[in-house]
PDB file of N, CA and C in Angstrom:
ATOM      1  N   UNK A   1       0.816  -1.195   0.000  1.00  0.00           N
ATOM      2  CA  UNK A   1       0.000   0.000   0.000  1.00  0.00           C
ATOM      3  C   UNK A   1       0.860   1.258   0.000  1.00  0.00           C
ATOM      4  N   UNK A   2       1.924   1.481   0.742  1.00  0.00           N
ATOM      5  CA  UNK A   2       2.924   2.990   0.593  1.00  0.00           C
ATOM      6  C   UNK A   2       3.132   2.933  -0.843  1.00  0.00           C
ATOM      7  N   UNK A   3       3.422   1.606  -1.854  1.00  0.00           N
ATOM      8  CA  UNK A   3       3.788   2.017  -2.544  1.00  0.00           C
ATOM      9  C   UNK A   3       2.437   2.809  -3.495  1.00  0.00           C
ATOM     10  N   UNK A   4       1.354   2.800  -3.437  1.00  0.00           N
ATOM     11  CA  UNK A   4       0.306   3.322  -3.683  1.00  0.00           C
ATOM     12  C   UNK A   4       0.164   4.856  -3.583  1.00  0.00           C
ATOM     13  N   UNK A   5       0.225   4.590  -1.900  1.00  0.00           N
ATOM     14  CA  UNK A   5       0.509   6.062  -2.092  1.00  0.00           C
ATOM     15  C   UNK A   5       1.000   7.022  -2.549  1.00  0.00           C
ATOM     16  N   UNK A   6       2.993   6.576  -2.226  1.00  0.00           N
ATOM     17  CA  UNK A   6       3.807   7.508  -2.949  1.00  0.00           C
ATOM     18  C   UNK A   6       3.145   8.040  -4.635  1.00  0.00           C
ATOM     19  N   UNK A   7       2.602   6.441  -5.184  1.00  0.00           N
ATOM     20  CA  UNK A   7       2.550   7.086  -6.463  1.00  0.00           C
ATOM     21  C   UNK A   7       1.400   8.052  -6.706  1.00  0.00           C
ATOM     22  N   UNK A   8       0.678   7.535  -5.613  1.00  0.00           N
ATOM     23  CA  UNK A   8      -0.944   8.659  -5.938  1.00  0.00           C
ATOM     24  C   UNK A   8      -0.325  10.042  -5.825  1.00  0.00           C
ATOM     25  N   UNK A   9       0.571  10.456  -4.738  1.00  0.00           N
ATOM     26  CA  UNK A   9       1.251  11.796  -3.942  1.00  0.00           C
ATOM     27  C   UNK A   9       1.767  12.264  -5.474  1.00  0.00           C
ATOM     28  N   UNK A  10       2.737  11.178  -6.526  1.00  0.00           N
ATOM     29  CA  UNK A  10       3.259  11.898  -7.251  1.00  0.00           C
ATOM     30  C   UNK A  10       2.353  12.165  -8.327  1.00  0.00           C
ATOM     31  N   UNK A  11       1.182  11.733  -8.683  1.00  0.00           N
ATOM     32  CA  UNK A  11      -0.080  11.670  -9.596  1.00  0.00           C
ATOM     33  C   UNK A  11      -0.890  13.526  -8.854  1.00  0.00           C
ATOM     34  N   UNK A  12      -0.806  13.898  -7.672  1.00  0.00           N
ATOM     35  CA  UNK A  12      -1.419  14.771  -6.815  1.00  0.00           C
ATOM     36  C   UNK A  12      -0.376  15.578  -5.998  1.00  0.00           C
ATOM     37  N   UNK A  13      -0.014  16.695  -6.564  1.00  0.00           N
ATOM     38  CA  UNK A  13       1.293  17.172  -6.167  1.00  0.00           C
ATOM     39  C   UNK A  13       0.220  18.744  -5.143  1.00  0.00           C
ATOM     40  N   UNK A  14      -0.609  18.688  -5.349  1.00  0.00           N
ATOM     41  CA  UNK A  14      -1.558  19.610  -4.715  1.00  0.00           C
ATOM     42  C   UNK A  14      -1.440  19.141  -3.193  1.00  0.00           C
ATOM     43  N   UNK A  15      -2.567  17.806  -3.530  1.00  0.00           N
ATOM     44  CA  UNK A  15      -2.538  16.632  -2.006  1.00  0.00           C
ATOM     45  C   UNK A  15      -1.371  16.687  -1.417  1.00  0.00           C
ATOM     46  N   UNK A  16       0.159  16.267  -2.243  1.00  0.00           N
ATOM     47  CA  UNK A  16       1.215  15.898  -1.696  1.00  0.00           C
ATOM     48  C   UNK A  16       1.734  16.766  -0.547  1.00  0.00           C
ATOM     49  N   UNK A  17       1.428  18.151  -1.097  1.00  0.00           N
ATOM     50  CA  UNK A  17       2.157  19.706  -0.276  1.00  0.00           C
ATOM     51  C   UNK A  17       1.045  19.645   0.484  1.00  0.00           C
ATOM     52  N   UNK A  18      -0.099  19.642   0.937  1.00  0.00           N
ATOM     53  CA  UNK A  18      -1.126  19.840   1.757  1.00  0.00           C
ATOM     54  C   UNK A  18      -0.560  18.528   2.532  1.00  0.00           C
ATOM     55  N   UNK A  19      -0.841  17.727   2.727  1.00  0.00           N
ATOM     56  CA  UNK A  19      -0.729  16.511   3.719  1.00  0.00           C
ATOM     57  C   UNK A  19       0.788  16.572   4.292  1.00  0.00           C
ATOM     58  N   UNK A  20       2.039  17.287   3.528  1.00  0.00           N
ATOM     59  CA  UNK A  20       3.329  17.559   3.945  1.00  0.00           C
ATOM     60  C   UNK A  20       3.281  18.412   5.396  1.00  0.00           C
ATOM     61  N   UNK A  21       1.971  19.514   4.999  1.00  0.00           N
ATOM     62  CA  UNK A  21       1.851  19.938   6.404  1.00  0.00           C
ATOM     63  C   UNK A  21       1.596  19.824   7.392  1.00  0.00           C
ATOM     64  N   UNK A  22       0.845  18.891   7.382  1.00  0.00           N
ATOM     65  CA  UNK A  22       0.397  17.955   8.807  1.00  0.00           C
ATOM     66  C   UNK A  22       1.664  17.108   9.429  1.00  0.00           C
ATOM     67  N   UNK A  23       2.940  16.816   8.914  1.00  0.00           N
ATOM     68  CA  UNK A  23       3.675  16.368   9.268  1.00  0.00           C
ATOM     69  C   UNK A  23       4.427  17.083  10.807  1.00  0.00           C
ATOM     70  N   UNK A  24       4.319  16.591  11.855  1.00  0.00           N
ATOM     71  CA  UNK A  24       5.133  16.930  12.876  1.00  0.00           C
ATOM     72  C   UNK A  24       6.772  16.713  12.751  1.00  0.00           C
ATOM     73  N   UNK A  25       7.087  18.031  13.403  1.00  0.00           N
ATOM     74  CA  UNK A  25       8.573  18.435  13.248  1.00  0.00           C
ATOM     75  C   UNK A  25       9.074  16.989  14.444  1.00  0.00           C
ATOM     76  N   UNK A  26      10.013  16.722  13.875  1.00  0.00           N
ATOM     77  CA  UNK A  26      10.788  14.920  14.522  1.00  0.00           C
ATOM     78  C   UNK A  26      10.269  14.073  14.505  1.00  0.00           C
ATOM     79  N   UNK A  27       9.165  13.939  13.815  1.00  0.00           N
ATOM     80  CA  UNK A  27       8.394  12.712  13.358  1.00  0.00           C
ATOM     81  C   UNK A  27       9.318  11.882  12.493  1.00  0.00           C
ATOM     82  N   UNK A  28       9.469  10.834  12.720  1.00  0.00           N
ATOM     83  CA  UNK A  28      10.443   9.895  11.812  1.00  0.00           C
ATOM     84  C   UNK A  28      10.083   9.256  10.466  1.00  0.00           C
ATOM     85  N   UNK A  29      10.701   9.074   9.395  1.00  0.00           N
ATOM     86  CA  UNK A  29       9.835   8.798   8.515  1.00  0.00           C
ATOM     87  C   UNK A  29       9.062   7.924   8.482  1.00  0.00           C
ATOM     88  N   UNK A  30       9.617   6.779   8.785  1.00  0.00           N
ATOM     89  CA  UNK A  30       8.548   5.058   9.286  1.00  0.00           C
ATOM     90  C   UNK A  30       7.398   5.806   9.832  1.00  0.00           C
ATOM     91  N   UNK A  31       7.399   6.764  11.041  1.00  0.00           N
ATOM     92  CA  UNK A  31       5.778   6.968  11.525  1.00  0.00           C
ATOM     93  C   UNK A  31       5.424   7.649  10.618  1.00  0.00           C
ATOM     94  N   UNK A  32       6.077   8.711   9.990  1.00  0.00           N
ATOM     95  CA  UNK A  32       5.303   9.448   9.261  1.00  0.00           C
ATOM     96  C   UNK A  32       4.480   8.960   7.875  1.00  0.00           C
ATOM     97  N   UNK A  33       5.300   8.149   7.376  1.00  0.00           N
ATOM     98  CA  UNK A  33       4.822   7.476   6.104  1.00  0.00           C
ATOM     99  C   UNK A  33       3.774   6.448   6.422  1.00  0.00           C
ATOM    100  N   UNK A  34       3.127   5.956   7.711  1.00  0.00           N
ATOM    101  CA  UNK A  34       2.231   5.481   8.153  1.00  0.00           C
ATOM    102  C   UNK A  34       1.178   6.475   8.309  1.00  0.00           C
ATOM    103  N   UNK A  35       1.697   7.290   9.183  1.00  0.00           N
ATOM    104  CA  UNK A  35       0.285   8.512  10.050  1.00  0.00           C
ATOM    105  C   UNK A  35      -0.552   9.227   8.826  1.00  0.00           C
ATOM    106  N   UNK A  36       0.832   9.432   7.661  1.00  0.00           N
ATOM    107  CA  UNK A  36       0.605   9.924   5.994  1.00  0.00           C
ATOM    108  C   UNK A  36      -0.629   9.516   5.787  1.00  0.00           C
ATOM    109  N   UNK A  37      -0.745   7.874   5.309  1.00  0.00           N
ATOM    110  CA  UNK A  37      -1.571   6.946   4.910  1.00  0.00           C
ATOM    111  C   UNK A  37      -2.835   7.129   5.802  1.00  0.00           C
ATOM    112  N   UNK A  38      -2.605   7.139   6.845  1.00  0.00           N
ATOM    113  CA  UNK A  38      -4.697   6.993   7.900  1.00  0.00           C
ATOM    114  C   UNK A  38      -4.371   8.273   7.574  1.00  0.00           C
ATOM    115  N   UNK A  39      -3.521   9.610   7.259  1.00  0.00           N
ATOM    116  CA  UNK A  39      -4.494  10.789   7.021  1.00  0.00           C
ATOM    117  C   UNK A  39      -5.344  10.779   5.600  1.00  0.00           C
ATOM    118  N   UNK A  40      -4.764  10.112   4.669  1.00  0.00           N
ATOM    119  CA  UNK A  40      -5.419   9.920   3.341  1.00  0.00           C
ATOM    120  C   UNK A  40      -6.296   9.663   3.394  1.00  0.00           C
ATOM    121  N   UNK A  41      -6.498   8.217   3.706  1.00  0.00           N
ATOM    122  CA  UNK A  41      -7.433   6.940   3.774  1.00  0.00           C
ATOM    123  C   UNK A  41      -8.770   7.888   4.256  1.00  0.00           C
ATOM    124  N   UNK A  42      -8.995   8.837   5.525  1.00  0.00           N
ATOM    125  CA  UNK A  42      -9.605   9.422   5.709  1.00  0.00           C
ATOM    126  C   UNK A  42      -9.939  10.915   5.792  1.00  0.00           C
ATOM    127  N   UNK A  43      -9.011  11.180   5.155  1.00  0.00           N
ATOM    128  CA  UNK A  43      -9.387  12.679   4.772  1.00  0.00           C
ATOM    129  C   UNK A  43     -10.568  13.073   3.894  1.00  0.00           C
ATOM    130  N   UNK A  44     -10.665  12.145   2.492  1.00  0.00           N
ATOM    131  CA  UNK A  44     -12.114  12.728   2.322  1.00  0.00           C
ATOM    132  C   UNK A  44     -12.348  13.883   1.759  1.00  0.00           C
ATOM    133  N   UNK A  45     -13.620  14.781   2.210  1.00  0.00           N
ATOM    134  CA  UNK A  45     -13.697  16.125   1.909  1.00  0.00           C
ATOM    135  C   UNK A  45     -12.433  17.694   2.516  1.00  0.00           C
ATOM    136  N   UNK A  46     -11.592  17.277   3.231  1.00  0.00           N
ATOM    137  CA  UNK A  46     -11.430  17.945   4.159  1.00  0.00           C
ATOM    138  C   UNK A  46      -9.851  18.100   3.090  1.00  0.00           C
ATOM    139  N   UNK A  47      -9.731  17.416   1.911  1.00  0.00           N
ATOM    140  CA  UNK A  47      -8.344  17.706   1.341  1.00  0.00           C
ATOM    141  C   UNK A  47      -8.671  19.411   0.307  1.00  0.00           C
ATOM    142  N   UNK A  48      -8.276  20.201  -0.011  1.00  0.00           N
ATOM    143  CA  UNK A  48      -8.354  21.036  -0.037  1.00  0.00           C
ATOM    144  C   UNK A  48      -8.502  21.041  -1.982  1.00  0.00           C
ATOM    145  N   UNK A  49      -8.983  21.244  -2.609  1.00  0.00           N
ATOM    146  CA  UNK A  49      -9.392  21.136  -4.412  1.00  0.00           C
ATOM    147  C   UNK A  49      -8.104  22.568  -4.875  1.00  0.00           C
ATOM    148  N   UNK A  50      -8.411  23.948  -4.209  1.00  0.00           N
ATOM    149  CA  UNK A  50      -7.562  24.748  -4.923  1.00  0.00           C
ATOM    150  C   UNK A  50      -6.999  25.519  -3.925  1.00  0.00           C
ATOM    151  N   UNK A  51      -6.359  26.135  -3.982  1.00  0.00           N
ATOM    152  CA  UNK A  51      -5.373  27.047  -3.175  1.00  0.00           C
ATOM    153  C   UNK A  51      -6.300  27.933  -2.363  1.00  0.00           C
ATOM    154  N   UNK A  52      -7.345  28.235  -2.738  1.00  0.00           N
ATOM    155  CA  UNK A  52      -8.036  29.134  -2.010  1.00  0.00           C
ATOM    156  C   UNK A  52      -8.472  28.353  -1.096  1.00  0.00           C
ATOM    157  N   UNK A  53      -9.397  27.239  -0.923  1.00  0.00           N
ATOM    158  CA  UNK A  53     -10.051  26.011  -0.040  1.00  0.00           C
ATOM    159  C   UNK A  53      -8.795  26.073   1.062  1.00  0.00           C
ATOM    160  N   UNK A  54      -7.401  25.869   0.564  1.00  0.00           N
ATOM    161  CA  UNK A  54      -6.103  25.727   1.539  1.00  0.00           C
ATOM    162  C   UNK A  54      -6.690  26.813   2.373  1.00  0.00           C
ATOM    163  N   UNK A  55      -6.167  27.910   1.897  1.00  0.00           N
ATOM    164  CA  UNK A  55      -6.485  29.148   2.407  1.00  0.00           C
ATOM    165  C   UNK A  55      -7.348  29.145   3.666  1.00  0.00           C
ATOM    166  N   UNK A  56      -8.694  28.780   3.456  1.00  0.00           N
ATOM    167  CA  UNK A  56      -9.957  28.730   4.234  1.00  0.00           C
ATOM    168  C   UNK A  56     -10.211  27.960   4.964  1.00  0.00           C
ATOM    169  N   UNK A  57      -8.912  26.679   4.943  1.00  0.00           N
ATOM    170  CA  UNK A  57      -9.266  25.373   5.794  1.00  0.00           C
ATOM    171  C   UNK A  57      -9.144  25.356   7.445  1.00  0.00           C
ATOM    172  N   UNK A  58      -8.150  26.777   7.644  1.00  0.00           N
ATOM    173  CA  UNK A  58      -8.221  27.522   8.976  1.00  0.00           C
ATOM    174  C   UNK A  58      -9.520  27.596   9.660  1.00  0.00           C
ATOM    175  N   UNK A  59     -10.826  27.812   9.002  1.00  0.00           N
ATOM    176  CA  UNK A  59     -11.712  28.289   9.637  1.00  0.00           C
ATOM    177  C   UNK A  59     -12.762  27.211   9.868  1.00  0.00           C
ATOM    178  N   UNK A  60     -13.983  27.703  10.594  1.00  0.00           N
ATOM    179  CA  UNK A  60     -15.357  26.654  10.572  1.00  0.00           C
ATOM    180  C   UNK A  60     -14.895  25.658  11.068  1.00  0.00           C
ATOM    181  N   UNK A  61     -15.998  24.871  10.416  1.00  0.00           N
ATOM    182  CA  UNK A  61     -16.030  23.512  10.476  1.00  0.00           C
ATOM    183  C   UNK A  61     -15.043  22.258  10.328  1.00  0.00           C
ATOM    184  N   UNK A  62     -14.371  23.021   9.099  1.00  0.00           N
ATOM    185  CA  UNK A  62     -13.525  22.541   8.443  1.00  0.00           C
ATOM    186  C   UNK A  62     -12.307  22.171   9.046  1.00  0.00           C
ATOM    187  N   UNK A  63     -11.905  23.190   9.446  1.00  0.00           N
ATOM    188  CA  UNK A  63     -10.897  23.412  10.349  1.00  0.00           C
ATOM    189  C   UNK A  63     -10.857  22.097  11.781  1.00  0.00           C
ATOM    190  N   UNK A  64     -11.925  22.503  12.596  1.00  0.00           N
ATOM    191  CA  UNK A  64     -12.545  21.171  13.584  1.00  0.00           C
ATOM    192  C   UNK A  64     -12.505  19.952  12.940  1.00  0.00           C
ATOM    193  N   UNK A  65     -13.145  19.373  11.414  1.00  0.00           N
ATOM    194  CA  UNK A  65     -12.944  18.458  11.206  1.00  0.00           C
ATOM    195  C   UNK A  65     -11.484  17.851  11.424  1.00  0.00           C
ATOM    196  N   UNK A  66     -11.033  19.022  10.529  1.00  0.00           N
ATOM    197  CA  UNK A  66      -8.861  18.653  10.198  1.00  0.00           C
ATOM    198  C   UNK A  66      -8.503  18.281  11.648  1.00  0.00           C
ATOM    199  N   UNK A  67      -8.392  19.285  12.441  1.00  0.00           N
ATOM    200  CA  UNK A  67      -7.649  18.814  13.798  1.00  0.00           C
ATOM    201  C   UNK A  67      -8.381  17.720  14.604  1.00  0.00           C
ATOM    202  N   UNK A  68      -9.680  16.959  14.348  1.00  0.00           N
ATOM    203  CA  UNK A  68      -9.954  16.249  14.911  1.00  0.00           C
ATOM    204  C   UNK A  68      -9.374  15.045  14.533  1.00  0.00           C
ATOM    205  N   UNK A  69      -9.502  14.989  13.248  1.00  0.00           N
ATOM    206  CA  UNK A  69      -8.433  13.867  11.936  1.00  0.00           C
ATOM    207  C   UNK A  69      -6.992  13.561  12.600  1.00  0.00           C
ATOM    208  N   UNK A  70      -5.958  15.311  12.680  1.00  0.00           N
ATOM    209  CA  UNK A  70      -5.437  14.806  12.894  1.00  0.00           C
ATOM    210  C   UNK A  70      -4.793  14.236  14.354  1.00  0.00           C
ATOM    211  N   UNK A  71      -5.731  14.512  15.257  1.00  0.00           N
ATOM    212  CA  UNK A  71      -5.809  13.850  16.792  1.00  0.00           C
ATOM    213  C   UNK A  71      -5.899  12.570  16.333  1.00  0.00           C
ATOM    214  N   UNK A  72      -7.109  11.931  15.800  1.00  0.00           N
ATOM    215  CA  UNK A  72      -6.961  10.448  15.921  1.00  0.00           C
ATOM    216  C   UNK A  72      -5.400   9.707  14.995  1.00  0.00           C
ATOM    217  N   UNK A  73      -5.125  10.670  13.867  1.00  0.00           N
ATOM    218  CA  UNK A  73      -4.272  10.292  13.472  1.00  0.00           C
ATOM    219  C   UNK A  73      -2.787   9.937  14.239  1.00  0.00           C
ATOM    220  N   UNK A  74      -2.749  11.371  15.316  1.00  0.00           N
ATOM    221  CA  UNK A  74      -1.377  10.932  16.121  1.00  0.00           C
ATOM    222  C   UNK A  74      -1.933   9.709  17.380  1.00  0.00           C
ATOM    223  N   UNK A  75      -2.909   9.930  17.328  1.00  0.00           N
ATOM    224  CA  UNK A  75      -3.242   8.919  18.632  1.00  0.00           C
ATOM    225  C   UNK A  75      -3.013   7.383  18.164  1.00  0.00           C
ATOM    226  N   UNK A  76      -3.726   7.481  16.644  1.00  0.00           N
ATOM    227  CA  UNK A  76      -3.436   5.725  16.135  1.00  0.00           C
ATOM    228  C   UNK A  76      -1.686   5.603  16.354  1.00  0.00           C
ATOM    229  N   UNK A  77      -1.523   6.441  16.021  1.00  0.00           N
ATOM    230  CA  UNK A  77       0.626   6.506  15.792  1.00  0.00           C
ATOM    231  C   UNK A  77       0.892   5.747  17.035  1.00  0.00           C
ATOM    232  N   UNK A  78       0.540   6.892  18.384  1.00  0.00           N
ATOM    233  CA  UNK A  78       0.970   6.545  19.565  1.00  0.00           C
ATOM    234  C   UNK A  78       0.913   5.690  19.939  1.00  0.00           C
ATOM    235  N   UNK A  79      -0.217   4.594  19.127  1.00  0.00           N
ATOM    236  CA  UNK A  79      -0.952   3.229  19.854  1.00  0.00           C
ATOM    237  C   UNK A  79      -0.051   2.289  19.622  1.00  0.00           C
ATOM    238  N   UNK A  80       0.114   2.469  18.024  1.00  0.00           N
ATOM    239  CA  UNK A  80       1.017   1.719  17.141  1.00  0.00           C
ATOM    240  C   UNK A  80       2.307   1.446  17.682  1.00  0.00           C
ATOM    241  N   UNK A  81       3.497   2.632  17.745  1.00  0.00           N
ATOM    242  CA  UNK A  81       4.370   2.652  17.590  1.00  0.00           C
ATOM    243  C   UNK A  81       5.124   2.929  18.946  1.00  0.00           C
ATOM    244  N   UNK A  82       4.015   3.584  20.091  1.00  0.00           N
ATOM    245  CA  UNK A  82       4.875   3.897  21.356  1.00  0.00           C
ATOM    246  C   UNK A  82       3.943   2.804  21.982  1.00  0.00           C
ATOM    247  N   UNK A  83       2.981   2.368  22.061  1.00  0.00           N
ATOM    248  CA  UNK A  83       2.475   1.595  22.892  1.00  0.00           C
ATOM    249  C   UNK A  83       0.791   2.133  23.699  1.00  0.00           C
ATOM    250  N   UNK A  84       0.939   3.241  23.279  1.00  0.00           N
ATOM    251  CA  UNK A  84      -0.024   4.256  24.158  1.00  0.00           C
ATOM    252  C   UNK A  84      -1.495   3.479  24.090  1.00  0.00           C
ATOM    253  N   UNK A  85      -2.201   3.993  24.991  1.00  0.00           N
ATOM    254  CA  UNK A  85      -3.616   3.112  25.329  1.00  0.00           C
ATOM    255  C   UNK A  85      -4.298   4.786  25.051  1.00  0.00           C
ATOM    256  N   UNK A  86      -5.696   4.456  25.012  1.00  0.00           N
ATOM    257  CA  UNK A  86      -7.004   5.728  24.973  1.00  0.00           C
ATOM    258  C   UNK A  86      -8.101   4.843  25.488  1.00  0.00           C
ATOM    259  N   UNK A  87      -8.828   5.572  26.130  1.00  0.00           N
ATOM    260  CA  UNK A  87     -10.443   5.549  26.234  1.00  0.00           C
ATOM    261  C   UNK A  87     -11.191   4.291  25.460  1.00  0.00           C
ATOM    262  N   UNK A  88     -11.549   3.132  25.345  1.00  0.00           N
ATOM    263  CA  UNK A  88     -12.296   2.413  24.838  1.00  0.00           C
ATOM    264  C   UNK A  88     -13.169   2.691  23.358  1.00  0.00           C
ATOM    265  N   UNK A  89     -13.576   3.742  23.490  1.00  0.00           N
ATOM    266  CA  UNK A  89     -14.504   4.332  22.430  1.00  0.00           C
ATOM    267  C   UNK A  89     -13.367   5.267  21.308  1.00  0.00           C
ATOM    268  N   UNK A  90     -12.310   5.944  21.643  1.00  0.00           N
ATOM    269  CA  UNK A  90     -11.460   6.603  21.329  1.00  0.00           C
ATOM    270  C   UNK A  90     -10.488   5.081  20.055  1.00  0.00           C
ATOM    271  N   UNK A  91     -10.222   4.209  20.820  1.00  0.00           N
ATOM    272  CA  UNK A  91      -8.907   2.722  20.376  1.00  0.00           C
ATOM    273  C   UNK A  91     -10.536   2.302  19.109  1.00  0.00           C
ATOM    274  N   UNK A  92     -11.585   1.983  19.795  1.00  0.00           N
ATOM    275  CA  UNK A  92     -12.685   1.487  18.638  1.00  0.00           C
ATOM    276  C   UNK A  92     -12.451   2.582  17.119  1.00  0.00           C
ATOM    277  N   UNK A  93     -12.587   3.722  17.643  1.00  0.00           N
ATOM    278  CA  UNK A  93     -12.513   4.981  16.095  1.00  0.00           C
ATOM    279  C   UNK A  93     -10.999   5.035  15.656  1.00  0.00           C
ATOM    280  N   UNK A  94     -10.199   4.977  16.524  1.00  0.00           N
ATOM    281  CA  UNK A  94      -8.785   4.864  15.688  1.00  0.00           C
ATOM    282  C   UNK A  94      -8.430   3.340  14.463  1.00  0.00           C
ATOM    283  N   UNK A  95      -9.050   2.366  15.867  1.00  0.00           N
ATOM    284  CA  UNK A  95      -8.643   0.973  14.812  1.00  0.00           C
ATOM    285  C   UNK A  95      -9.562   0.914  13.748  1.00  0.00           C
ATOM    286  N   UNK A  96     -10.765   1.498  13.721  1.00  0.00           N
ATOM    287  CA  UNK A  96     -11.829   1.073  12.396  1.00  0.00           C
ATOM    288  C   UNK A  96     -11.315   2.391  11.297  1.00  0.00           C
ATOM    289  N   UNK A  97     -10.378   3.333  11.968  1.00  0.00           N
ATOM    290  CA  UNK A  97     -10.171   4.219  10.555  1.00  0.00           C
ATOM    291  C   UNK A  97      -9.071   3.918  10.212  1.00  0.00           C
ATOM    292  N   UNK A  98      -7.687   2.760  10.662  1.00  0.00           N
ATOM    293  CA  UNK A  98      -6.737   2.639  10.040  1.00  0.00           C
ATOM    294  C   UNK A  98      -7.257   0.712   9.665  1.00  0.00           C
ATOM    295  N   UNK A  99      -8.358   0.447   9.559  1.00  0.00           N
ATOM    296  CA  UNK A  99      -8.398  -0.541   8.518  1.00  0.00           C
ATOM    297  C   UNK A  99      -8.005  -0.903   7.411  1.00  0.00           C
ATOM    298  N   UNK A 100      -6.983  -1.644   6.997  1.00  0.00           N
ATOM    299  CA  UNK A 100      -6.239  -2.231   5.683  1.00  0.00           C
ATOM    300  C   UNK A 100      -5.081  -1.287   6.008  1.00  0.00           C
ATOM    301  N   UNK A 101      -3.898  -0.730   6.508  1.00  0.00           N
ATOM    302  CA  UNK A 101      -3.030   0.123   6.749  1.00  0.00           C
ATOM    303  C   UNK A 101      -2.097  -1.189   7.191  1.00  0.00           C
ATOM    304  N   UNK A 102      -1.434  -1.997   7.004  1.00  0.00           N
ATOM    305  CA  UNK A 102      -0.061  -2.775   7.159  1.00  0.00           C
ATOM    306  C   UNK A 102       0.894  -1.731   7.479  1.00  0.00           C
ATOM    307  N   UNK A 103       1.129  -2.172   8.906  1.00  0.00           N
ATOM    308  CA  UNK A 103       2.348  -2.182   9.197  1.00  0.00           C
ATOM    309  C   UNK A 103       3.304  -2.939   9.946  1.00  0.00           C
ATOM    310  N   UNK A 104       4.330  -3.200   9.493  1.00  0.00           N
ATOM    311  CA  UNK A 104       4.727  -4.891   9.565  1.00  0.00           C
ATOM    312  C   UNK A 104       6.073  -5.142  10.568  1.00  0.00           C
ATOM    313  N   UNK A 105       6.505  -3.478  10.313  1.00  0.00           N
ATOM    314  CA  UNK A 105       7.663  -3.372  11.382  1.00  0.00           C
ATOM    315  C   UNK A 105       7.578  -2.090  12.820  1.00  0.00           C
ATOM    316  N   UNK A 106       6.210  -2.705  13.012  1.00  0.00           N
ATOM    317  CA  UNK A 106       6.359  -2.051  14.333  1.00  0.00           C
ATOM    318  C   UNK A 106       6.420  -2.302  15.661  1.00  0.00           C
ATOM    319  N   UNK A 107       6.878  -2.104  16.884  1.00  0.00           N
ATOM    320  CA  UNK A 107       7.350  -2.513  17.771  1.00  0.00           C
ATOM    321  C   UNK A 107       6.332  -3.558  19.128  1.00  0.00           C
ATOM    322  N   UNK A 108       6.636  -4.293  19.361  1.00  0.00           N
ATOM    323  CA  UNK A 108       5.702  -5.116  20.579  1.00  0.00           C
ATOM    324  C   UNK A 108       5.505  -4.281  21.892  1.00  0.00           C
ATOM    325  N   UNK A 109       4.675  -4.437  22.369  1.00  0.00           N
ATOM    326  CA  UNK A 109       4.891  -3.676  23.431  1.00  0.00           C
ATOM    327  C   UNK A 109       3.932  -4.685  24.318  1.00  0.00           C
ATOM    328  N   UNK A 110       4.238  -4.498  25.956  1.00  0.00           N
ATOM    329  CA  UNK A 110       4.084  -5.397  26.929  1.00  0.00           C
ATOM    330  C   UNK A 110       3.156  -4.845  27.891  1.00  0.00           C
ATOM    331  N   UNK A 111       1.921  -4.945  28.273  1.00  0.00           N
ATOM    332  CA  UNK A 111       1.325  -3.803  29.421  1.00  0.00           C
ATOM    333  C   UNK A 111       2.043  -4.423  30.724  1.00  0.00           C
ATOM    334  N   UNK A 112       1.846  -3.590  31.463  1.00  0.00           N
ATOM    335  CA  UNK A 112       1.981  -3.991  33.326  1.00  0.00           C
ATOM    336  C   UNK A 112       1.348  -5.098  33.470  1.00  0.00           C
ATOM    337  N   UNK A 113      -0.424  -5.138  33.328  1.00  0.00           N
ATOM    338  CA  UNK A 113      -0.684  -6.010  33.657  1.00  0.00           C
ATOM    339  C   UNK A 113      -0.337  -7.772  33.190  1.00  0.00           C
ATOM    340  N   UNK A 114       0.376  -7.468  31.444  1.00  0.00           N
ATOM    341  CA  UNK A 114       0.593  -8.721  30.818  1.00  0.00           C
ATOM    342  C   UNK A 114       1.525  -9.184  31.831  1.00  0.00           C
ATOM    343  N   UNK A 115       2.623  -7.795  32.308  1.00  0.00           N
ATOM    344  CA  UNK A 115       3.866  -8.454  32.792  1.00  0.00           C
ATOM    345  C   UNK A 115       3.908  -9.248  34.180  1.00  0.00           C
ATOM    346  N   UNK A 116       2.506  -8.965  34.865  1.00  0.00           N
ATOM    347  CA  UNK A 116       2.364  -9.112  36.636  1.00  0.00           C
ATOM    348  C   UNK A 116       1.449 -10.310  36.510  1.00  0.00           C
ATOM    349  N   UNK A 117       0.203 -10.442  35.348  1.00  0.00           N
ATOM    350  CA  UNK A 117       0.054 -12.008  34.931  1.00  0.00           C
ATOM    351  C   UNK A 117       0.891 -13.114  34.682  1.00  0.00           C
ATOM    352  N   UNK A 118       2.751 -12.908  34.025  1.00  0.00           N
ATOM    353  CA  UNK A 118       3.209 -13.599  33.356  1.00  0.00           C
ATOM    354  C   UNK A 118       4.149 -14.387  34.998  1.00  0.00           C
ATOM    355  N   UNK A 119       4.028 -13.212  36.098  1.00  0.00           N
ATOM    356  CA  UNK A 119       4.744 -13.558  37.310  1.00  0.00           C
ATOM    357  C   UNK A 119       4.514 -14.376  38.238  1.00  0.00           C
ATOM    358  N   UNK A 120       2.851 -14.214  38.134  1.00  0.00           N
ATOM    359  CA  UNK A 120       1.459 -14.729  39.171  1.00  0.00           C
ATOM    360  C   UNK A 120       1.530 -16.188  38.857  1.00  0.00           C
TER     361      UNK A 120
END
């Protein structure tokens, strides 16, 4: 599937620079080229058609949609890749919006409780 993307990004050089901005400063590329993908997959209406839409995506609704996107987007990351837990209802909307998203080299992680079951 990245390789999909990349090529859609180079097919959509509009998309490409818009979604570049959502990128967090020290984000690594492995997360980023993941977090990339669930922003696609669900972005939707909220990608911007012409320079002016860019422009305007600051405001309204629009705006609320984007930063809500990209909350779940860093939150799926965090789940993924640092281990991080959320709210029940929060892990349900992250995992059903990164459906079909492979990623194959990311890290295991162990809770407390796996580790104080594995002792007992």
């Amino acid at each position: 599937m990245a390789q999909e993307v990349s090529e859609y990004l180079s097919q959509n050089p509009r998309v490409a620079a818009w979604v570049e901005t959502l990128r967090c400063d020290g984000e690594t590329d492995k997360h980023w080229r993941h977090r990339r993908e669930f922003l696609l997959r669900n972005a939707g209406d909220l990608v911007p058609a012409t320079p002016e839409e860019a422009a305007d995506a600051e405001s309204g609704t629009r705006s609320r949609q984007l930063q809500q996107l990209v909350s779940f987007s860093m939150a799926w990351a965090n789940h993924v890749f640092l281990g991080c837990r959320y709210p029940q209802k929060v892990m349900d909307k992250i995992l059903s919006m990164a459906e079909g998203i492979k990623v194959t080299d990311a890290p295991i992680h162990t809770t407390r409780d796996e580790l104080v079951a594995k002792k007992g």
